[in-house]
Protein backbone atom coordinates (compact mmCIF):
# COMPACT_ATOMS: atom_id res chain seq x y z
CA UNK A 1 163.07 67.39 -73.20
CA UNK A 2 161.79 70.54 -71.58
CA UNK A 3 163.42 72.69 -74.32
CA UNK A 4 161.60 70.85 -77.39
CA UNK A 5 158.35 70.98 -75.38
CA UNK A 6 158.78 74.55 -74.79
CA UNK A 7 159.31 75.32 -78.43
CA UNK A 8 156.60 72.85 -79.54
CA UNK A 9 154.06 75.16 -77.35
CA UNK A 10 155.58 77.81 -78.84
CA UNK A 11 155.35 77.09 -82.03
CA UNK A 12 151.70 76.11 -81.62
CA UNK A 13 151.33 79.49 -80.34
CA UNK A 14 152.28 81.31 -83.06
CA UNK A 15 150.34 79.41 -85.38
CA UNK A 16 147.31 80.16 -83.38
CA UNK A 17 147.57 84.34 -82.81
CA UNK A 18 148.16 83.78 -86.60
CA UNK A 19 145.09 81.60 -87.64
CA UNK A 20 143.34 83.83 -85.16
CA UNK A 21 144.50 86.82 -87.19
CA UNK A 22 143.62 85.38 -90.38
CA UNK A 23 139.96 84.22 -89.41
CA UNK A 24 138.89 87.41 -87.77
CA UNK A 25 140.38 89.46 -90.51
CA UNK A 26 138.24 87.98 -92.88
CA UNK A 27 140.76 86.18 -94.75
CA UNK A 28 140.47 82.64 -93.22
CA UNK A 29 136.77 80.77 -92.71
CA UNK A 30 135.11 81.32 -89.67
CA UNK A 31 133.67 77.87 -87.81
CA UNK A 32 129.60 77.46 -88.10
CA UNK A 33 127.65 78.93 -85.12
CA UNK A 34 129.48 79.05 -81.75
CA UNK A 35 132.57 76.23 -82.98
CA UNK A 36 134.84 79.62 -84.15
CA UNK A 37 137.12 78.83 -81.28
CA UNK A 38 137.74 75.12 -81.66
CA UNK A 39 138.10 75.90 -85.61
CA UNK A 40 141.15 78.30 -84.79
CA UNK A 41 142.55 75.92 -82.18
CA UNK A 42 142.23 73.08 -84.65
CA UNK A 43 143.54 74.54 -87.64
CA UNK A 44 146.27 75.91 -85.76
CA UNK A 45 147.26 71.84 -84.53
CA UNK A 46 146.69 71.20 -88.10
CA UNK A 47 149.14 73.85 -88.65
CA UNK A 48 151.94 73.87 -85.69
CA UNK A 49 152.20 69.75 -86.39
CA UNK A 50 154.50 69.52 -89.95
CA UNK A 51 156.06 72.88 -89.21
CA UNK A 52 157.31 71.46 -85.29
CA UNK A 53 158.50 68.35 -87.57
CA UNK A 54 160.37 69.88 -89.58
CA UNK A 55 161.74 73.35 -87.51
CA UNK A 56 162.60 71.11 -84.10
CA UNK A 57 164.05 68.01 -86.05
CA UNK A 58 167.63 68.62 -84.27
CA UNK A 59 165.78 69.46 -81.34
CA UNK A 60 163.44 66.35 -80.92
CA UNK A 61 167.03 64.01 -81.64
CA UNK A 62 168.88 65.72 -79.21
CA UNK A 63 165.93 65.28 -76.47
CA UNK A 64 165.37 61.26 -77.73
CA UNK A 65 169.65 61.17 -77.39
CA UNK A 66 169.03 61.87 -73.64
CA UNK A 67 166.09 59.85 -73.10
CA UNK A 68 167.75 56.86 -74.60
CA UNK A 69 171.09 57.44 -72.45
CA UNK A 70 168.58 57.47 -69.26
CA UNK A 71 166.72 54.54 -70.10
CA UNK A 72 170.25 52.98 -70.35
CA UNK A 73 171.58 53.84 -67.37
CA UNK A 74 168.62 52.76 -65.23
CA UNK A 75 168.57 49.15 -67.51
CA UNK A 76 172.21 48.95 -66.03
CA UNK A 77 171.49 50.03 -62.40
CA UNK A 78 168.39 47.77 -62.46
CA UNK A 79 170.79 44.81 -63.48
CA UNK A 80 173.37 45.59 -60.86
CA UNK A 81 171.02 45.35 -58.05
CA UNK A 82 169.33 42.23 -59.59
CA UNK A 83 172.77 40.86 -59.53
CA UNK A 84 173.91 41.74 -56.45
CA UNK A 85 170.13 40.47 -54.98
CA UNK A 86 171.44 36.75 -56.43
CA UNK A 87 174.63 37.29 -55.35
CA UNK A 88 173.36 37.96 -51.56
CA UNK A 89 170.60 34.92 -52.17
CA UNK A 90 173.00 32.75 -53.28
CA UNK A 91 175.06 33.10 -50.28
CA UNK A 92 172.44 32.74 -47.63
CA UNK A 93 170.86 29.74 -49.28
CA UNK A 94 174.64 28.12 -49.23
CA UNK A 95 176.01 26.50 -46.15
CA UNK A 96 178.78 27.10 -44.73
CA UNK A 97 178.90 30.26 -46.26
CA UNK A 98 177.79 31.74 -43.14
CA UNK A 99 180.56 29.77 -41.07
CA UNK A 100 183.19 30.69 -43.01
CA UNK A 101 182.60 34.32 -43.29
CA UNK A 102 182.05 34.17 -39.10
């Protein structure tokens, strides 16, 4: 999960030293007044967002492959110790139980 976050930032970064390339050379708009900044961080979202979708498509599987086999695993150690938590209630609420295992 680290690894497709780390290339999602960097992706995004790329697309911004290049929007901010394009807008100062004169090629892109510039934003109205003081907004030049959030243009170029915006456009570069705008940008960075299909190309991460379709570039890390392997990548963003692989990471959801792991998420889903930990969200497993602690479903099935959650159910363990609720079983074992009826299995323990069950035998204090039974008598005799306790004699017998004296």
């Amino acid at each position: 999960m680290l690894r497709y976050t780390l290339m999602r930032l960097g992706i995004f970064v790329g697309c911004l030293v290049v929007v901010w390339g394009l807008v100062y050379s004169g090629l892109a708009p510039r934003g109205l007044g003081d907004s030049n900044g959030m243009w170029v961080v915006l456009l570069a979202l705008v940008l960075s967002a299909p190309i991460s979708f379709v570039v890390l498509r392997k990548e963003r599987d692989r990471a959801s492959a792991g998420i889903v086999q930990r969200v497993d695993r602690m479903k099935a150690n959650l159910e363990a110790n609720r079983s074992q938590e009826d299995i323990e209630d069950d035998a204090s609420r039974t008598p005799g139980q306790a004699s017998r295992a004296s």
